[in-house]
N, C-alpha and C. Protein backbone atom coordinates (compact mmCIF):
# COMPACT_ATOMS: atom_id res chain seq x y z
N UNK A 1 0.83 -1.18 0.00
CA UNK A 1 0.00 0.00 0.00
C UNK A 1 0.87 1.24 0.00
N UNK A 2 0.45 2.20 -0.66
CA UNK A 2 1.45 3.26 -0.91
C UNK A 2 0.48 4.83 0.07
N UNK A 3 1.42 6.04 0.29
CA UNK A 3 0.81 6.53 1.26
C UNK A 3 -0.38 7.41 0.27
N UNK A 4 -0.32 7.57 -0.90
CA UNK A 4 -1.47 7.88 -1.65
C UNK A 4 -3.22 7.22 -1.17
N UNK A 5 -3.10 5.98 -0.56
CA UNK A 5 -4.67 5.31 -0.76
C UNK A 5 -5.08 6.25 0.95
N UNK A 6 -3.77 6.82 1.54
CA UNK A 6 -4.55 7.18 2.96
C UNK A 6 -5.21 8.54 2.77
N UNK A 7 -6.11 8.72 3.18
CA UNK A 7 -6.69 10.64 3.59
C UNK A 7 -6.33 10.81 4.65
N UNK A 8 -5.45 11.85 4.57
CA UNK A 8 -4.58 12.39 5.43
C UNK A 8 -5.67 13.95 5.80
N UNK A 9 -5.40 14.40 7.03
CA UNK A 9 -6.54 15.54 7.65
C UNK A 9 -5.59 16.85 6.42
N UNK A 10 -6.38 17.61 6.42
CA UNK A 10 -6.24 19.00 5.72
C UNK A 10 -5.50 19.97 7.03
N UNK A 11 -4.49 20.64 6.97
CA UNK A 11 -4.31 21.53 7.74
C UNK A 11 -4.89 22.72 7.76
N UNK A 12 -5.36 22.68 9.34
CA UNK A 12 -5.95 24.32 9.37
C UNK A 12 -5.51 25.77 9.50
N UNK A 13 -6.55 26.40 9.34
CA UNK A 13 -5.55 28.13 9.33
C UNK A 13 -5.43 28.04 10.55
N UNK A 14 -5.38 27.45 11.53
CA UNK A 14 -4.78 27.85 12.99
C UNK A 14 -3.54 27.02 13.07
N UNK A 15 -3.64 25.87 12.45
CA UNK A 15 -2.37 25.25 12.12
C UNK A 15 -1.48 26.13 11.72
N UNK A 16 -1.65 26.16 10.69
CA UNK A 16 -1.06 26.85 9.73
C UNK A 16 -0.26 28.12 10.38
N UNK A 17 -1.18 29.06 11.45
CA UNK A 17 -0.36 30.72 11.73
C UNK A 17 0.22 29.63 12.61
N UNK A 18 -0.13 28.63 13.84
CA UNK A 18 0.71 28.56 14.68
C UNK A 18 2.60 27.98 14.40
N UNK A 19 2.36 27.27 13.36
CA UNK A 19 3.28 26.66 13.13
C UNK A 19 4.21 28.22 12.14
N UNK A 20 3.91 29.16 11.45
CA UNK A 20 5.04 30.12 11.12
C UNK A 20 4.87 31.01 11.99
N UNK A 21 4.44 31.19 12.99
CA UNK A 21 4.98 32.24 14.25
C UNK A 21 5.80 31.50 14.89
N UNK A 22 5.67 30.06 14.94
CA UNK A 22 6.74 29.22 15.44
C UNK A 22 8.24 28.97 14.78
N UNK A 23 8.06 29.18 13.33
CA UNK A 23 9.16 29.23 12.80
C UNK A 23 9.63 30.42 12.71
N UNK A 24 9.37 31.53 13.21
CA UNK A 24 9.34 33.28 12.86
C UNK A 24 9.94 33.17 14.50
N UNK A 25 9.78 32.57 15.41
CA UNK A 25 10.50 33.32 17.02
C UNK A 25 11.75 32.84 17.29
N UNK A 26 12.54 32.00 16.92
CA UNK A 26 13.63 32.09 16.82
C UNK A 26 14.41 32.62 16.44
N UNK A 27 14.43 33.25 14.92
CA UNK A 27 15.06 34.58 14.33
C UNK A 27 14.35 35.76 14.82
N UNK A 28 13.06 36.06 15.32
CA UNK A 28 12.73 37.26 16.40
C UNK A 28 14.32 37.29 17.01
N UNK A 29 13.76 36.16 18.05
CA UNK A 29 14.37 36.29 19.11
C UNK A 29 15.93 36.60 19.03
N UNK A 30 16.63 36.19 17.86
CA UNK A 30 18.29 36.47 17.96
C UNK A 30 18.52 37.87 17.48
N UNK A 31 17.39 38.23 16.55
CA UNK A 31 17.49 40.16 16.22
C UNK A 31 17.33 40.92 17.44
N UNK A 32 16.54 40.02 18.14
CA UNK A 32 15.54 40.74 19.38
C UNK A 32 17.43 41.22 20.60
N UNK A 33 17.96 39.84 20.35
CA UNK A 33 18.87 39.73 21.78
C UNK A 33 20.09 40.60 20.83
N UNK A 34 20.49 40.42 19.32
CA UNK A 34 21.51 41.05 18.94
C UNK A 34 21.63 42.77 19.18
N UNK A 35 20.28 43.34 18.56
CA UNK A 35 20.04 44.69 18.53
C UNK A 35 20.23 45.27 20.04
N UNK A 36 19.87 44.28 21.31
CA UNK A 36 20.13 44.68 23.11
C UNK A 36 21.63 44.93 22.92
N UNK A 37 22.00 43.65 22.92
CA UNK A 37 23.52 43.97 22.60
C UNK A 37 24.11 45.17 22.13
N UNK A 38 23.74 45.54 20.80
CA UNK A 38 24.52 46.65 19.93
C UNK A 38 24.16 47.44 20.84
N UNK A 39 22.89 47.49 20.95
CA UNK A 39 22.77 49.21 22.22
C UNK A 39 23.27 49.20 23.18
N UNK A 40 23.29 47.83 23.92
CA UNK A 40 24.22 48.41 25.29
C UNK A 40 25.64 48.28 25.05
N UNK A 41 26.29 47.71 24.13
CA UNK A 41 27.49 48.21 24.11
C UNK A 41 27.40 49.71 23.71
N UNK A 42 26.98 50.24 23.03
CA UNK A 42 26.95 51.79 21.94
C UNK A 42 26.46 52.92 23.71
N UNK A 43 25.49 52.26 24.65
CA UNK A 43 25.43 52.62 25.56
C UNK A 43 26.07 52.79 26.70
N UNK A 44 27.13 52.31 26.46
CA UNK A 44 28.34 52.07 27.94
C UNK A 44 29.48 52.74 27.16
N UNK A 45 29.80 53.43 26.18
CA UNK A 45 30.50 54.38 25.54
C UNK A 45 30.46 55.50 26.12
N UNK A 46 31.45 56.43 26.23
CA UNK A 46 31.12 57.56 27.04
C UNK A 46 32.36 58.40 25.92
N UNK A 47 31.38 59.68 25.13
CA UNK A 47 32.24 60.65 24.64
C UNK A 47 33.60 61.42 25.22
N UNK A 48 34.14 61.43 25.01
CA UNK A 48 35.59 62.46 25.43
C UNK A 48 35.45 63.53 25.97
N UNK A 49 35.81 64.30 26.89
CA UNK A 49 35.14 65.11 27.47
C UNK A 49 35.97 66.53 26.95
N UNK A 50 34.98 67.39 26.51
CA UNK A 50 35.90 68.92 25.47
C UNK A 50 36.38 69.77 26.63
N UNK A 51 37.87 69.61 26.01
CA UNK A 51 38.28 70.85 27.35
C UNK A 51 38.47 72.22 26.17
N UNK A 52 38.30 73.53 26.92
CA UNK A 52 38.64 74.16 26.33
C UNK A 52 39.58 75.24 26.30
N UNK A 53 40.12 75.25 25.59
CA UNK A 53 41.57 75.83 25.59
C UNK A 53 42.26 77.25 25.58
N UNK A 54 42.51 77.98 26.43
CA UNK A 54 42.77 79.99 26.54
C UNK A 54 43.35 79.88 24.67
N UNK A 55 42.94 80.96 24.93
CA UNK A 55 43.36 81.34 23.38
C UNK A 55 45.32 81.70 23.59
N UNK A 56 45.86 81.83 24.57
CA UNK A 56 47.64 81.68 24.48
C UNK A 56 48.12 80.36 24.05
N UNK A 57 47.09 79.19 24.50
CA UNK A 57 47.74 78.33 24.23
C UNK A 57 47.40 77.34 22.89
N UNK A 58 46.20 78.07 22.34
CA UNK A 58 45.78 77.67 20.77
C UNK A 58 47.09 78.80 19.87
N UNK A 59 47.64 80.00 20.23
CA UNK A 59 48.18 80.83 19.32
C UNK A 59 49.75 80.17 19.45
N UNK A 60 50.19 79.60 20.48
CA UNK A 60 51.17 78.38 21.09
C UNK A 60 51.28 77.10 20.13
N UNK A 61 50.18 76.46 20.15
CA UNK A 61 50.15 75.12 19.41
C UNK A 61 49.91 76.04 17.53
N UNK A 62 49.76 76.84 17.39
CA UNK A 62 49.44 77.26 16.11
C UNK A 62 51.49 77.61 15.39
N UNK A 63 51.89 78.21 16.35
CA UNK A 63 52.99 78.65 16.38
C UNK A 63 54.42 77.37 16.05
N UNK A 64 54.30 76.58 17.04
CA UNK A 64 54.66 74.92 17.21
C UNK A 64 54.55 74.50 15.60
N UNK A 65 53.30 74.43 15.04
CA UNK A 65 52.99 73.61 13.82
C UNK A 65 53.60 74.18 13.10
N UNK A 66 53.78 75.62 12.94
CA UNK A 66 54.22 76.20 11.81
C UNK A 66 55.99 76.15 11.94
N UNK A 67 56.90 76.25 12.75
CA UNK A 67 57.73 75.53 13.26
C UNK A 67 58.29 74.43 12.49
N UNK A 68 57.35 73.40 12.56
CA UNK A 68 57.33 71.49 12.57
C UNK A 68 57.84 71.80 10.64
N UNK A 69 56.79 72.57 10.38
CA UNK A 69 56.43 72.73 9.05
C UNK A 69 57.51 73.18 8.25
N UNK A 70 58.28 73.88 9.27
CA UNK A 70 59.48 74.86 8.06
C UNK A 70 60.73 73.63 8.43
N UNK A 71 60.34 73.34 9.36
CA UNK A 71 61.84 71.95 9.75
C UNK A 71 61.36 70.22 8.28
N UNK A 72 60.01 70.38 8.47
CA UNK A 72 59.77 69.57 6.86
C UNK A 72 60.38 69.94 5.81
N UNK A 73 60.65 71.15 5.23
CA UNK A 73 60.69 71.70 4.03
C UNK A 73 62.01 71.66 4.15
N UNK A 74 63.33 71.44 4.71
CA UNK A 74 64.54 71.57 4.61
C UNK A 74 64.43 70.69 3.94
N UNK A 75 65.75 70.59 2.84
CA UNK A 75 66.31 69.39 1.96
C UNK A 75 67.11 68.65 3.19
N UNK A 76 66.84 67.45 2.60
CA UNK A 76 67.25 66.23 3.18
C UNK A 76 68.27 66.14 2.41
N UNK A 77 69.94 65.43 3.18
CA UNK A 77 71.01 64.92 2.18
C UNK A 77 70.75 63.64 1.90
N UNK A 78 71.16 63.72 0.67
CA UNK A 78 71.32 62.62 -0.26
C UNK A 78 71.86 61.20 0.25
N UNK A 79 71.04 60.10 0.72
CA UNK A 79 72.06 59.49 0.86
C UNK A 79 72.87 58.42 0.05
N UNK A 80 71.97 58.39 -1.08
CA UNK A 80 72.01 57.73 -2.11
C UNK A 80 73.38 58.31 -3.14
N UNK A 81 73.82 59.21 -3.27
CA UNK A 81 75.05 59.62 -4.08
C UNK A 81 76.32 59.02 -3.00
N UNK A 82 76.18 58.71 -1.84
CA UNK A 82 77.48 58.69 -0.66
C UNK A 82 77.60 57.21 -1.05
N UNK A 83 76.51 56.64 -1.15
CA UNK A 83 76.85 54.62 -1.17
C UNK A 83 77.56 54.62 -2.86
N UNK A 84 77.17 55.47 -4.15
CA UNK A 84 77.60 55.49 -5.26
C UNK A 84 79.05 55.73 -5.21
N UNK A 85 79.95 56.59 -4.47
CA UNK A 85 80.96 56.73 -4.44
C UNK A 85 82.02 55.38 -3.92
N UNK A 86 81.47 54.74 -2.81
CA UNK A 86 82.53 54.14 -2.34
C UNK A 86 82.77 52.63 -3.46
């Protein structure tokens, strides 16, 4: 006998929602617990706190850079012509 000769019951629409809300709460549930996660990590972050700075010592650090800047622009010696010689 093959399972064709049996009548098998018809599933119902209550079947039916219960069983894909049942397959639907497990992936709920891991968006549900991932997204807690992302927020409470993103929530236990704490911004940098702005200090703010007299204007002597912004015209100071402005002064410094420009400094840094003119010590860049010197030519560098060659060291590549010194190894050619020997």
């Amino acid at each position: 006998m093959s399972a064709h000769e049996y009548d098998f019951p018809k599933t119902t629409k209550k079947q039916f929602i219960l069983a894909a809300l049942g397959t639907l709460f497990a992936p709920l549930l891991v968006l549900f617990l991932v997204a807690r996660l992302f927020f409470g990590i993103q929530s236990g972050l704490v911004d940098d706190p702005v200090v703010e700075q007299k204007p002597e010592a912004t015209a100071a650090a402005k002064s410094a850079d420009s400094e840094d800047d003119a010590d860049d622009e010197a030519p560098a010696a060659p060291a590549a012509d010194d190894e050619k010689s020997e």
